[in-house]
Protein backbone atom coordinates (compact mmCIF):
# COMPACT_ATOMS: atom_id res chain seq x y z
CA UNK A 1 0.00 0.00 0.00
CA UNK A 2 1.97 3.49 -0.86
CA UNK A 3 1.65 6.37 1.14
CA UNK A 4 -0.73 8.35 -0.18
CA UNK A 5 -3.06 5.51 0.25
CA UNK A 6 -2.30 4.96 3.92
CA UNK A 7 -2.65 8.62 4.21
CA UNK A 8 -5.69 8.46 2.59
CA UNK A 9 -7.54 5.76 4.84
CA UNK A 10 -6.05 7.34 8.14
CA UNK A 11 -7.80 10.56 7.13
CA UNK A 12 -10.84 9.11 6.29
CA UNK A 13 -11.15 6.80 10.11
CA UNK A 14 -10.18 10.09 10.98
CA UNK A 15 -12.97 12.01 10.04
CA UNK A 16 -15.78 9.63 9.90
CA UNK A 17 -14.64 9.30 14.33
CA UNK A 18 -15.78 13.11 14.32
CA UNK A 19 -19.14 12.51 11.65
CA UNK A 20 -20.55 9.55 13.86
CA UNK A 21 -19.12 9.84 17.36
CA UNK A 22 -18.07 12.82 18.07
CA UNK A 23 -15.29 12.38 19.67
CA UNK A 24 -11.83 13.73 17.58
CA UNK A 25 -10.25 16.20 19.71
CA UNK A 26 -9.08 19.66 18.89
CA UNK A 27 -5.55 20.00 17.01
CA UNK A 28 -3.24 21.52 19.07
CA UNK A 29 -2.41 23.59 15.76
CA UNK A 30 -5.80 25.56 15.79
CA UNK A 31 -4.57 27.30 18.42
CA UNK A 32 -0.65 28.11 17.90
CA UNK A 33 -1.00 30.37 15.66
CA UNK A 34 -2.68 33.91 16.37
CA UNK A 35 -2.64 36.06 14.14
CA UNK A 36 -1.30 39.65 14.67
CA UNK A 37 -2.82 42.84 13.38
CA UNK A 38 -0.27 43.46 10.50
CA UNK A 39 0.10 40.02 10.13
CA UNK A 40 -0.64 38.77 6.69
CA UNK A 41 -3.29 36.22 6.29
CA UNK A 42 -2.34 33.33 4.36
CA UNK A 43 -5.11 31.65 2.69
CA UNK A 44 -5.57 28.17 1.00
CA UNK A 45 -8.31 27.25 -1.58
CA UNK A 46 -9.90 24.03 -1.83
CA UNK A 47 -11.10 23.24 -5.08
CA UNK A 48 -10.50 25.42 -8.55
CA UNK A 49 -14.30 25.20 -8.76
CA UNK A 50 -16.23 27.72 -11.40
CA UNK A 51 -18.00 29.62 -8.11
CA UNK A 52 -14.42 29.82 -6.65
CA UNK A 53 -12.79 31.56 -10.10
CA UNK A 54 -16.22 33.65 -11.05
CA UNK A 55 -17.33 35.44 -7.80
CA UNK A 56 -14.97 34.28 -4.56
CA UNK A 57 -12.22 34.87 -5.88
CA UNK A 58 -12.97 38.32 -7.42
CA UNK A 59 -14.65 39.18 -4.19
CA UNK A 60 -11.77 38.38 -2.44
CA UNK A 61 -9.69 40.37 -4.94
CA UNK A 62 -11.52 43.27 -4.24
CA UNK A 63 -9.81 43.64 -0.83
CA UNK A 64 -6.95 41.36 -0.08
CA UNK A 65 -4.72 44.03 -0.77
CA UNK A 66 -6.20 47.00 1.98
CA UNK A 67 -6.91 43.86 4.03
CA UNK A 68 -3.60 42.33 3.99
CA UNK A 69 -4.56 38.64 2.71
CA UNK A 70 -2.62 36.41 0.31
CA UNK A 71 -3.57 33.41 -1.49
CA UNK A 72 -0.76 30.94 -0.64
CA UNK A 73 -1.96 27.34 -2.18
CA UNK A 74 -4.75 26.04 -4.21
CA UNK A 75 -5.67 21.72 -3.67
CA UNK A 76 -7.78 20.13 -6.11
CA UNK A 77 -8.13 15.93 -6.47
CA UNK A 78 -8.14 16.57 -11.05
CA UNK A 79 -4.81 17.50 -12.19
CA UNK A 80 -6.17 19.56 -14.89
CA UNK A 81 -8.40 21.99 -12.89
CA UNK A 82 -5.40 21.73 -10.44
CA UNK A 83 -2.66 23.00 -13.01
CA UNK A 84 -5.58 25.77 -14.53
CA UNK A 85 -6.09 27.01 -11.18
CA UNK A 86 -2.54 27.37 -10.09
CA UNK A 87 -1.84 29.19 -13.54
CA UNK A 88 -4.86 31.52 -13.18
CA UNK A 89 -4.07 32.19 -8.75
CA UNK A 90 -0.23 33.03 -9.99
CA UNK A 91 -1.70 35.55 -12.56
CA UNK A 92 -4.01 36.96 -9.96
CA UNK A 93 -2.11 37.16 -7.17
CA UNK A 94 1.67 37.74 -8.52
CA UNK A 95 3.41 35.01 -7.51
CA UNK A 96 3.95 30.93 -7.10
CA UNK A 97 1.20 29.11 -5.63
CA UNK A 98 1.47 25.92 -4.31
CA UNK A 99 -0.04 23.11 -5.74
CA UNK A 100 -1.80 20.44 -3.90
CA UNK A 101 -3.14 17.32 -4.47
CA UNK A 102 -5.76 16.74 -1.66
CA UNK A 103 -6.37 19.05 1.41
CA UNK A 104 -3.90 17.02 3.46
CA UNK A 105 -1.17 18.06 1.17
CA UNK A 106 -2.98 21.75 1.57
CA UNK A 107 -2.87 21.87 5.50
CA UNK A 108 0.84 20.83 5.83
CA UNK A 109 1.18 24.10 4.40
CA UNK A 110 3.52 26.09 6.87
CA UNK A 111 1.32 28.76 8.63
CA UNK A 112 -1.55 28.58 6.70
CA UNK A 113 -4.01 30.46 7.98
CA UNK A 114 -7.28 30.20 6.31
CA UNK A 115 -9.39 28.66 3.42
CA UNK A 116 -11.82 29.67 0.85
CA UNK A 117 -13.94 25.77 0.67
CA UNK A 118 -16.09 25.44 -2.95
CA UNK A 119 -15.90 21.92 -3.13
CA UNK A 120 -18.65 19.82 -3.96
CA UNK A 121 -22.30 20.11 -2.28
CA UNK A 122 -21.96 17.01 0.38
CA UNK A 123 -18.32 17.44 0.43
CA UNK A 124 -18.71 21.11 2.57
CA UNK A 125 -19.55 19.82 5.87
CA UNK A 126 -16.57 17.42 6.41
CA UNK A 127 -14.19 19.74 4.22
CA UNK A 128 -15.08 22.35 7.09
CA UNK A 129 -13.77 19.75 9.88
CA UNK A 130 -10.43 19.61 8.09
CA UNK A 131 -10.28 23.05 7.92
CA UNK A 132 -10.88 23.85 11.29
CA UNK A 133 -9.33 20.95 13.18
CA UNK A 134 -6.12 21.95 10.83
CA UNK A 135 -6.20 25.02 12.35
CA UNK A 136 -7.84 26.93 10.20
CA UNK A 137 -10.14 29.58 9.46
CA UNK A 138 -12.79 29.17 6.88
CA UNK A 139 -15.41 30.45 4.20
CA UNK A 140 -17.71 27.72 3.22
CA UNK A 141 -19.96 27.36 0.08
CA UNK A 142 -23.36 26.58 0.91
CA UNK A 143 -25.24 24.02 1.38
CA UNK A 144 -23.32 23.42 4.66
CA UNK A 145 -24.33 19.65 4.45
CA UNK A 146 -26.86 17.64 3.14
CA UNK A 147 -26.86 14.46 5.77
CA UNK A 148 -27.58 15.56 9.25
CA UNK A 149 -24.60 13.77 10.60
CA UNK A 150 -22.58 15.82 9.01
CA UNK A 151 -24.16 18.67 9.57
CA UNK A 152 -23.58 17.39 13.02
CA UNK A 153 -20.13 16.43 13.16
CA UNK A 154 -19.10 20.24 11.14
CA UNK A 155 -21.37 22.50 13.71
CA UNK A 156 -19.42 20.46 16.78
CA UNK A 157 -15.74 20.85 15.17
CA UNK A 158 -15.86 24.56 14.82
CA UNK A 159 -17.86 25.58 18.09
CA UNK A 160 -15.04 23.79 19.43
CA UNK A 161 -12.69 25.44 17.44
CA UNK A 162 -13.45 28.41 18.06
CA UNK A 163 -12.60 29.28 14.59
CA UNK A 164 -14.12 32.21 12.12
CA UNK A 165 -16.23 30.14 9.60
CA UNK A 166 -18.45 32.42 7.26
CA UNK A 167 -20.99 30.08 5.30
CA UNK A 168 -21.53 31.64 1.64
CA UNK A 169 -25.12 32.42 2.22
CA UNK A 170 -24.13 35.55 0.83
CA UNK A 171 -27.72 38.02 1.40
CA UNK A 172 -26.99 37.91 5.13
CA UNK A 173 -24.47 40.77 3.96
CA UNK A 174 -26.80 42.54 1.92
CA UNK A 175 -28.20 45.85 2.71
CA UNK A 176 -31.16 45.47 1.72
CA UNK A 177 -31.49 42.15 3.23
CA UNK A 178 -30.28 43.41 6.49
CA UNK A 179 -32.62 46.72 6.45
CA UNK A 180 -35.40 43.71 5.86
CA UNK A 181 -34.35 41.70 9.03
CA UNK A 182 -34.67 44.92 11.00
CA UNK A 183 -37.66 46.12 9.53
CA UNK A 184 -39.27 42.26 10.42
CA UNK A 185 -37.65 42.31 13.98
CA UNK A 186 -38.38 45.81 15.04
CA UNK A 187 -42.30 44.44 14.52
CA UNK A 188 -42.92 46.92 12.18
CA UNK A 189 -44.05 44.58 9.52
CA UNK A 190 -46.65 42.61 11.95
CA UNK A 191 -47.27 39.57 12.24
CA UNK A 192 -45.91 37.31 9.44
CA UNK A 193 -48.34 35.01 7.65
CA UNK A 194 -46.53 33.26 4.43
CA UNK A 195 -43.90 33.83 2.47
CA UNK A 196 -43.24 33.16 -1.06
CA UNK A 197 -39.52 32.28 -1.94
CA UNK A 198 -39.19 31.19 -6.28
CA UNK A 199 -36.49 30.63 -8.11
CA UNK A 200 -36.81 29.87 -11.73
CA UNK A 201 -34.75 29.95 -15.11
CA UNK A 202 -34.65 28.59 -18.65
CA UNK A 203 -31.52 26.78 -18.94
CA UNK A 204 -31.11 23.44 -20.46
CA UNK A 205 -27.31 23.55 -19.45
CA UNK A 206 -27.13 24.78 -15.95
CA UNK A 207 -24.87 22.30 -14.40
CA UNK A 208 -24.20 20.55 -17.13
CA UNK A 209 -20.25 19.86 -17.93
CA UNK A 210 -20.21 17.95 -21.07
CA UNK A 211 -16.41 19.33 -22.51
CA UNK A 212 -15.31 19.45 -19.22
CA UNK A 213 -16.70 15.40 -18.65
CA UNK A 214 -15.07 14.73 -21.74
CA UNK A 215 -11.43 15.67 -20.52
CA UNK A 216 -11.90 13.64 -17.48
CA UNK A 217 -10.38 10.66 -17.24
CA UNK A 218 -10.26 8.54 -13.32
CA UNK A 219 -6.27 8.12 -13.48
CA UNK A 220 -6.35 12.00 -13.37
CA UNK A 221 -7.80 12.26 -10.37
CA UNK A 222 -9.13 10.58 -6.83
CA UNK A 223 -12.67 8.86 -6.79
CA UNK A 224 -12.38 6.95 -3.65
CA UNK A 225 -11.06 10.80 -1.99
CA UNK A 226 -14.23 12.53 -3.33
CA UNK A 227 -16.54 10.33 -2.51
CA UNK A 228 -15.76 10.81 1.46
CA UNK A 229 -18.59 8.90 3.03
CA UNK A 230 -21.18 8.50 0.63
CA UNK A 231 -21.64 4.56 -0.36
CA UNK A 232 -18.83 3.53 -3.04
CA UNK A 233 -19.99 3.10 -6.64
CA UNK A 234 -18.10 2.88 -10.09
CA UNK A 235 -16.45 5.70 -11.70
CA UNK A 236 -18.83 8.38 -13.23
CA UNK A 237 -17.12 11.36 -14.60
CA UNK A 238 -20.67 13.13 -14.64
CA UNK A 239 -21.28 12.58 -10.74
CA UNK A 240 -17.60 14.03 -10.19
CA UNK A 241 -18.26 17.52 -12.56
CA UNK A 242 -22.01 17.63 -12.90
CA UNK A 243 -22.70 16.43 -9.31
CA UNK A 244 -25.37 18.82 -8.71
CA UNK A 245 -27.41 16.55 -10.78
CA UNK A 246 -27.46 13.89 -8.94
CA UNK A 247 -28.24 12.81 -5.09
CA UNK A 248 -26.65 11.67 -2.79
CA UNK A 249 -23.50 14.27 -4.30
CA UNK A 250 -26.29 17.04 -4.08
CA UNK A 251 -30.33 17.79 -3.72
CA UNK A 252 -29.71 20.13 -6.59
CA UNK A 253 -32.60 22.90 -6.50
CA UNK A 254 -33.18 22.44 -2.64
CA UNK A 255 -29.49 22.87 -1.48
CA UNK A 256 -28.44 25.31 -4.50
CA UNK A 257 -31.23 27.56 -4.59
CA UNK A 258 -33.85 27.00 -1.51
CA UNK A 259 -30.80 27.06 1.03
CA UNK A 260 -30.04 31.07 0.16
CA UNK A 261 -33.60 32.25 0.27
CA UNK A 262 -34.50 29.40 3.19
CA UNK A 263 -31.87 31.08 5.47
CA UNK A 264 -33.53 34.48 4.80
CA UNK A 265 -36.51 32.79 6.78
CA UNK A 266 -34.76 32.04 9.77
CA UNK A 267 -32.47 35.08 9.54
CA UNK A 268 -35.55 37.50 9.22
CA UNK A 269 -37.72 35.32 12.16
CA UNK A 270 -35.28 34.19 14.41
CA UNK A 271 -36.41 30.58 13.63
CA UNK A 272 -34.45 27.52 13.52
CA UNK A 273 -35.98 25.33 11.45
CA UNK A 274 -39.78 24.60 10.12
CA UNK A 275 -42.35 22.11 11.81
CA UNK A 276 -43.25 20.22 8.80
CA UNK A 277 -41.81 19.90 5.25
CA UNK A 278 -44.18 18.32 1.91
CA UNK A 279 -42.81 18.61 -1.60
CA UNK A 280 -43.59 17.10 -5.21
CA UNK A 281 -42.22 17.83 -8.86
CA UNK A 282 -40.20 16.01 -10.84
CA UNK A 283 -38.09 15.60 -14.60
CA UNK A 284 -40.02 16.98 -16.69
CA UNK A 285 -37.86 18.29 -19.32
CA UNK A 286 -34.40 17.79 -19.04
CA UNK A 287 -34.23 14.13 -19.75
CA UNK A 288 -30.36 13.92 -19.32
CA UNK A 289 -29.99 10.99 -16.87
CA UNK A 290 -30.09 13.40 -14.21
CA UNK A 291 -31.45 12.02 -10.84
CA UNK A 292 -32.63 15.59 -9.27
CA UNK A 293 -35.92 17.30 -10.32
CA UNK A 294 -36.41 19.93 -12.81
CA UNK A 295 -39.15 21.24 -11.44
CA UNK A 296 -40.11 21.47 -8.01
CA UNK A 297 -42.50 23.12 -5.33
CA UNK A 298 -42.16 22.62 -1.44
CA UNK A 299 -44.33 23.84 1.30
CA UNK A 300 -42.83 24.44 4.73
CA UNK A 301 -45.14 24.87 8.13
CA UNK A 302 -43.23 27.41 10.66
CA UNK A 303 -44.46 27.75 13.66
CA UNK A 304 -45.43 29.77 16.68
CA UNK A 305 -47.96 32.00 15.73
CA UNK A 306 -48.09 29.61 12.27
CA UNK A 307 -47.21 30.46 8.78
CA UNK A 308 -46.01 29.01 5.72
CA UNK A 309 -43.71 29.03 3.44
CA UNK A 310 -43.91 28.08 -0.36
CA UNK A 311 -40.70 27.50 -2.48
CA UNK A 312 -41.31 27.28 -6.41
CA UNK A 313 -38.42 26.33 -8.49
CA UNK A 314 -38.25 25.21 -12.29
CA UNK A 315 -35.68 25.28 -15.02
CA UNK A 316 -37.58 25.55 -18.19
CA UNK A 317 -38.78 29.17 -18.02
CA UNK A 318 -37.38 32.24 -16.15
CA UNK A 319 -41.24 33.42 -15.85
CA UNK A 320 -40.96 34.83 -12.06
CA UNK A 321 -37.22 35.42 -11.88
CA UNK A 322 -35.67 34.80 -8.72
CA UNK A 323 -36.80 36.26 -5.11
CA UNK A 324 -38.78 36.46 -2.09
CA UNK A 325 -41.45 37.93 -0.62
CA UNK A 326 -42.92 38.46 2.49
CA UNK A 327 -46.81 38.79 3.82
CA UNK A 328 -48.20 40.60 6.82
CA UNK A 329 -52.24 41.49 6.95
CA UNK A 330 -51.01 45.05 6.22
CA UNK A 331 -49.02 44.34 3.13
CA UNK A 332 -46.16 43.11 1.75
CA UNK A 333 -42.08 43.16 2.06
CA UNK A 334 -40.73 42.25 -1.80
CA UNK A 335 -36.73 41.68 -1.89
CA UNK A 336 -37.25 41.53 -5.65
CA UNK A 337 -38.35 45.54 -5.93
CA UNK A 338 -36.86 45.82 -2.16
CA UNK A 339 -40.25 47.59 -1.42
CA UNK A 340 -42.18 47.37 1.78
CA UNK A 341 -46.09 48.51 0.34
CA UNK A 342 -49.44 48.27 1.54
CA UNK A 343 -50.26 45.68 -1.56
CA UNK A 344 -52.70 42.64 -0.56
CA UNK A 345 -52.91 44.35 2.90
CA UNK A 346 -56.63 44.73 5.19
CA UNK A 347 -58.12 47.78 3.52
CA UNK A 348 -60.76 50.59 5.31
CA UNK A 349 -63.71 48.43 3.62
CA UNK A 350 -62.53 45.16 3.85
CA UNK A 351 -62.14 45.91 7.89
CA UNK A 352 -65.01 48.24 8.02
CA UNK A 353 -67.29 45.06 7.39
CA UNK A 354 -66.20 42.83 10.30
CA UNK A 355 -65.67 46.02 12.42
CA UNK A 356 -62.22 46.08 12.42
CA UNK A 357 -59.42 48.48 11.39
CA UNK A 358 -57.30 49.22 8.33
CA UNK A 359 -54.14 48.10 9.06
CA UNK A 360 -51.89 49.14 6.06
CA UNK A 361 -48.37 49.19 5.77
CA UNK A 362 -46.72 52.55 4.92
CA UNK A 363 -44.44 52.60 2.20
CA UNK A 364 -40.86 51.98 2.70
CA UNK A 365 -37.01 51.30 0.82
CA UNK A 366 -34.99 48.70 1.37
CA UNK A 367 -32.53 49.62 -1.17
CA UNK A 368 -29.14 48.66 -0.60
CA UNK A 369 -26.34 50.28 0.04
CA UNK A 370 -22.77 50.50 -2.57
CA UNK A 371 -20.85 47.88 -1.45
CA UNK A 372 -17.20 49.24 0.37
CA UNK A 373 -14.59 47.80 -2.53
CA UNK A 374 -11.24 49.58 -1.90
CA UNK A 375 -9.71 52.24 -4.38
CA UNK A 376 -8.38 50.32 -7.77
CA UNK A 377 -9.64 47.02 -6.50
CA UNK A 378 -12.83 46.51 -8.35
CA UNK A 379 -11.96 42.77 -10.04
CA UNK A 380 -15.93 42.32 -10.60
CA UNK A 381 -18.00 39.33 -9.20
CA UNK A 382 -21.47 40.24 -7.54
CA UNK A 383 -21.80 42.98 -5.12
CA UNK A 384 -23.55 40.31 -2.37
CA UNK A 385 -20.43 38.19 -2.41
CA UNK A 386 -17.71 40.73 -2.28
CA UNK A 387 -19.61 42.51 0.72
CA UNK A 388 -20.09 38.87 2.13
CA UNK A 389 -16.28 37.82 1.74
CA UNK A 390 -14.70 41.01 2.89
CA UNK A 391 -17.17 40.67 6.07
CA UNK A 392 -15.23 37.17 6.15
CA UNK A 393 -11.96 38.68 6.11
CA UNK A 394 -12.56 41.68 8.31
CA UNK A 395 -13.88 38.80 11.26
CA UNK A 396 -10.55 37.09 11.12
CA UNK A 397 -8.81 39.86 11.68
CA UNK A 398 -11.20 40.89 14.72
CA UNK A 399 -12.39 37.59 15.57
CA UNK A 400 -16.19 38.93 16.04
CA UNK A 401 -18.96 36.33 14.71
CA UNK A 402 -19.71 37.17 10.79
CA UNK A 403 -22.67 37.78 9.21
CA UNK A 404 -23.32 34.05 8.25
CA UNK A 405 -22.15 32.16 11.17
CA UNK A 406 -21.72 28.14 11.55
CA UNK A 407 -25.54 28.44 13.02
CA UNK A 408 -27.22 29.59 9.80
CA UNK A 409 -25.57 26.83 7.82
CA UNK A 410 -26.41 24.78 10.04
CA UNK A 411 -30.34 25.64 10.37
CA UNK A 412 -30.81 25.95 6.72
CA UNK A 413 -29.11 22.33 6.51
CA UNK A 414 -32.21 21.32 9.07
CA UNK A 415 -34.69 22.74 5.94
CA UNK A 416 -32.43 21.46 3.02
CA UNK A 417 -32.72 17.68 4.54
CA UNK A 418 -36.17 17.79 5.25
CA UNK A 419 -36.88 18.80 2.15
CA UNK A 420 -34.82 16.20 0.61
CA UNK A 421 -36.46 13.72 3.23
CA UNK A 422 -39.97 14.56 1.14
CA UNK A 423 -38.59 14.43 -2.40
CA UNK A 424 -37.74 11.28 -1.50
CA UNK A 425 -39.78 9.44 0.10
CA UNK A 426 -42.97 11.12 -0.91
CA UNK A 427 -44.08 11.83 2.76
CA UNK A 428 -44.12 14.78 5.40
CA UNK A 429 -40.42 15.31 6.66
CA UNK A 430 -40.25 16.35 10.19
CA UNK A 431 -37.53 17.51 12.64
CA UNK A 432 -36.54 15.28 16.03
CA UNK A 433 -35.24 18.05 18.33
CA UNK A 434 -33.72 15.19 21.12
CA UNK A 435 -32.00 13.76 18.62
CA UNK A 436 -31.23 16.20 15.52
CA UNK A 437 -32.67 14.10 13.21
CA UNK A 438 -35.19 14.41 10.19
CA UNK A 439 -37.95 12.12 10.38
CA UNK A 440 -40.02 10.91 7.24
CA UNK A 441 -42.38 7.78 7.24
CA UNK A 442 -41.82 7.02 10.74
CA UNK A 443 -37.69 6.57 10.18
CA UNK A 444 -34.89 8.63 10.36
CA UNK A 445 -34.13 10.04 6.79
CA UNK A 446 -30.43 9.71 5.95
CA UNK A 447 -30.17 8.67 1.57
């Protein structure tokens, strides 16, 4: 057996000891290294993944310069997107970058600091134990997880930590969004009573890698290392690059799309996670041999005083766009205008005829605010993810909590599983508080 291979399987008892029982202990390297206030932060990426090079790294580009951050190494398991990303990081950044194979070559690293983690969907949770048991501070792609032991096993590593982990749920930095939790909290809105979250587009090739799939070849990379935990199977080039297609590697719509506009939920109500969880859809268009719907809806039950939430999603028409929106019995809160209005709300005749009173809301912006980018810096990307990584960076330099916290991945993880726990088995998902577990047909939903 060569090294690598030893290395390999000692990792992996490693971690799945922290995933099922809890009970790896804290690296004595997470806390031997603190970094000073003129210190420079050296960072590591895992994965040369398309969100990493299109918006993270741009948004980190916008201030790593004013915030003193470096990008040091880059690890990815395909030596292709491995040699790509090194090429494009030494372009970026202005000198060598180290090149890893796997994340244990990553976090030998000599004083690495921190690590930007866009690896694939089930691969976040675990990814974030390395990180932080390596010492590590880390920004995390969302969906956190999409088993509940691992969302398990990651929320226990970094509380123990203490480490600065900012999970990319990237409106929590928002203006707008942040003007809308206030708004919600300070009870000027009322009481809530649904909420309407869609997310729809027209695109036969969204997550679809077919050149890429065709370059791919299993000597080139790691199968057995990707696949962590879930249950072996033969080599599939389209599970490794187009794994957003197809479960257990992702839940696709639920954990790309629902877990942003899901966490706006909890964010906005101070919620954890909902009561109940029904959903239906299926492929209805995009015959491809993908395993994940198409088209979806799912209906969530909140409660204390009670209200639901509807999430619509489909990929063969952008009718609706993408946003949510809020209902009191005074009106509405839209984050797709970023209006507050009296629309749909209890008018003077409508109350006049039960005796009651108009209750409508008053007008009011939620626009956001320009996003702080420093002088020169301004490498594009979208404005929610460079406000959302320099909050990142600005936290591990103060060490305050960030805007998206291990919590919120966490609780949104609670939603994204239950809502897998429906698509898949067809019945109402529910949430175990004793034991943290999502409950459908009687059982505890894990595949």
């Amino acid at each position: 057996m060569d090294n690598s291979r030893r290395a390999f399987i000692k990792q992996s008892a490693l971690i799945a000891a922290a995933t099922y029982a809890g009970t790896m202990s804290s690296s004595a390297k997470s806390y031997n290294r603190i970094i000073g206030a003129n210190d420079r932060v050296r960072v590591g990426v895992a994965a040369f993944s398309d969100r990493f090079k299109d918006s993270l790294l741009p948004g980190f580009l916008n201030h790593h310069k004013e915030l003193n951050f470096d990008i040091v190494g880059l690890s990815d398991l395909w030596s292709y997107r491995r040699d790509l990303g090194i090429a494009h990081l030494k372009e970026k950044m202005g000198h060598d970058i180290t090149s890893c194979r796997n994340n244990d070559e990553l976090y030998s690293m000599k004083d690495l600091d921190a690590v930007i983690i866009s690896t694939a969907d089930f691969q976040h949770a675990l990814h974030t134990v390395e990180a932080v048991r390596a010492g590590c501070d880390a920004y995390v792609e969302k969906p956190f997880a999409e088993t509940m032991a691992d969302a398990r096993a990651a929320l226990k590593a970094v509380k123990e930590s203490n480490k600065i982990v900012q999970i990319g749920s990237q409106r929590r930095s928002g203006e707008n969004y942040k003007n809308a939790a206030n708004y919600i909290q300070e009870g000027k809105f009322g009481t809530l009573t649904a909420v309407d979250l869609v997310w729809n587009v027209n695109q036969p090739g969204r997550w679809r890698r077919p050149a890429l799939v065709a370059k791919l070849k299993q000597e080139d990379t790691d199968w057995k290392r990707f696949l962590l935990n879930r249950p072996y199977e033969q080599w599939d080039p389209r599970k490794y690059l187009e794994y957003r297609l197809f479960w257990p590697y992702s839940s696709g719509m639920p954990g790309q799309w629902m877990s942003h506009q899901i966490d706006t939920v909890h964010w906005f109500t101070k919620l954890k996670h909902p009561r109940s969880v029904v959903a239906n859809g299926g492929i209805y268009t995009w015959k491809d041999g993908r395993k994940n719907w198409d088209s979806m809806v799912a209906v969530f039950d909140y409660g204390d005083p009670g209200f639901q939430v509807t999430f619509t999603s489909r990929m063969q028409n952008s009718v609706g766009d993408v946003g949510e929106v809020y209902y009191s019995n005074g009106g509405e809160l839209n984050l797709m205008t970023n209006k507050v209005s009296p629309k749909g709300g209890l008018g003077e005749k409508e109350a006049a005829a039960m005796g009651m009173k108009s209750n409508l809301l008053l007008p009011y912006d939620l626009s956001k605010a320009e996003v702080k980018i420093a002088t020169g810096a301004n490498t594009g990307g979208d404005s929610l993810t460079t406000a959302h990584m320099r909050n990142w960076m600005e936290c591990v330099r103060s060490r305050k909590t960030p805007n998206a916290p291990v919590e919120a991945g966490y609780y949104h993880s609670i939603a994204n599983i239950m809502t897998n726990a429906a698509v898949r088995t067809g019945a109402k998902a529910t949430f175990d508080e004793k034991s943290q577990e999502v409950m459908a047909n009687g059982k505890i939903f894990k595949y």
